[in-house]
Protein backbone atom coordinates (compact mmCIF):
# COMPACT_ATOMS: atom_id res chain seq x y z
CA UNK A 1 -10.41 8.20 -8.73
CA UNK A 2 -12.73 6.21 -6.68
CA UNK A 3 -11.23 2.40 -5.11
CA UNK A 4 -13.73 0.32 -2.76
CA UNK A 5 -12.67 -2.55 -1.20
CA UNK A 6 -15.67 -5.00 -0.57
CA UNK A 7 -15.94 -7.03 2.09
CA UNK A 8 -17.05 -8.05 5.62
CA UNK A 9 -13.61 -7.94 7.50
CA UNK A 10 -12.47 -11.26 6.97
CA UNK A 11 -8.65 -11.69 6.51
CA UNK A 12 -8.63 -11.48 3.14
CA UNK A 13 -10.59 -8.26 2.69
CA UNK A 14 -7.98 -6.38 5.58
CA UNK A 15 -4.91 -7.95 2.66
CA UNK A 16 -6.50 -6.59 -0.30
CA UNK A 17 -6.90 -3.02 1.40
CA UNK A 18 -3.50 -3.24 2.65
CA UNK A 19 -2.16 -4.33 -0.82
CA UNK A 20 -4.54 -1.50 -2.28
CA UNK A 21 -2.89 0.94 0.52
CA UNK A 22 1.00 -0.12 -0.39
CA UNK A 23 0.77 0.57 -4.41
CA UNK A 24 -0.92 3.96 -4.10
CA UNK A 25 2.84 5.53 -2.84
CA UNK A 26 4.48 3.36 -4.98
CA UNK A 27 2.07 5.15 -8.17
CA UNK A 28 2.33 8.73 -6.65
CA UNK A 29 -1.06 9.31 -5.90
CA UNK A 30 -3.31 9.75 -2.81
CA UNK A 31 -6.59 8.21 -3.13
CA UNK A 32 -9.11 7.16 0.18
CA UNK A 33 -10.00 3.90 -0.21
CA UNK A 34 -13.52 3.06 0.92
CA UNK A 35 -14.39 -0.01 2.21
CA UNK A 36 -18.27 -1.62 1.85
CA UNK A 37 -18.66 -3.79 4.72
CA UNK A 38 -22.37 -3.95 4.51
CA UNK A 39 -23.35 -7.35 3.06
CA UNK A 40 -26.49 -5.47 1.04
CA UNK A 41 -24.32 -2.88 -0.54
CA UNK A 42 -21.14 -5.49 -1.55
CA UNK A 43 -24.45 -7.67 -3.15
CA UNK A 44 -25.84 -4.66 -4.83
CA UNK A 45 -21.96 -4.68 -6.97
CA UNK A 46 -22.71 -7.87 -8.05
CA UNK A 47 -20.13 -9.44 -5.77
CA UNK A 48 -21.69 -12.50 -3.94
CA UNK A 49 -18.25 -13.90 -2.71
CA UNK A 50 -15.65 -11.48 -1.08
CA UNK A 51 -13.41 -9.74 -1.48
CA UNK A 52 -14.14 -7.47 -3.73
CA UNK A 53 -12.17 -4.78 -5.80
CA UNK A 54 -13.56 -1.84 -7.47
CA UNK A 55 -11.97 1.25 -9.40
CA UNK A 56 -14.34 3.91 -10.75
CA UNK A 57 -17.33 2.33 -10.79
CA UNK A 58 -15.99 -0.86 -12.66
CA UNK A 59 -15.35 -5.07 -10.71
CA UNK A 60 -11.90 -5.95 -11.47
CA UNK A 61 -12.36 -8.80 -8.77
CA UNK A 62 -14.00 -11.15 -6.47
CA UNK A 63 -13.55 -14.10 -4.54
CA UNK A 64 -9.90 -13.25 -4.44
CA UNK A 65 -7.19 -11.18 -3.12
CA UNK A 66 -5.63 -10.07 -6.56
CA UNK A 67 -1.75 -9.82 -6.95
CA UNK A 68 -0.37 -6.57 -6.06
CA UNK A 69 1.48 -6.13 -9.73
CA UNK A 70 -2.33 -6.31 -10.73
CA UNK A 71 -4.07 -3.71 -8.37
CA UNK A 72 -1.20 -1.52 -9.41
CA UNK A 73 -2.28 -2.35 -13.40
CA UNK A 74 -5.73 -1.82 -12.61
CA UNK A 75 -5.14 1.39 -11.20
CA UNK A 76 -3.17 2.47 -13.86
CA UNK A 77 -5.32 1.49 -16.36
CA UNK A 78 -7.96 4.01 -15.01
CA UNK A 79 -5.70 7.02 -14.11
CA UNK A 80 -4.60 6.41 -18.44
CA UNK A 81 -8.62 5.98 -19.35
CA UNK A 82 -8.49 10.02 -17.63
CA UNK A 83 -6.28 11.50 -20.41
């Protein structure tokens, strides 16, 4: 499982990785979350305001910290899309 966190360090980008952070216990599963701080790389995901949330490969969000009920969801949904 790959999870980036995009963004350039702004308040809401340190939330969303520590929201991202708190539901991987709570799921059971260790996964490093990267975070893309380079303003060329975030752009090249197609995410022009920040932050922004990525699980293998796919946006699930920008512009916005996302509830934590649906990072967990999100996650979920891709550890099921496995089996």
């Amino acid at each position: 499982m790959e999870i980036k966190v995009l963004g350039p360090g702004c308040h809401n980008c340190h939330k969303l990785e520590e929201l991202t952070c708190g539901v991987l216990p709570e799921l059971g599963i260790s996964v490093k979350v990267d975070k893309i701080t380079e303003i060329n790389q975030i752009t090249d995901y197609g995410v022009f305001t920040t932050p922004g949330f990525i699980v293998n490969g796919k946006l699930k969000a920008a512009g916005r910290v996302p509830r934590k009920e649906e990072i967990k969801r999100w996650i979920q949904e891709e550890l099921n899309a496995g089996d």
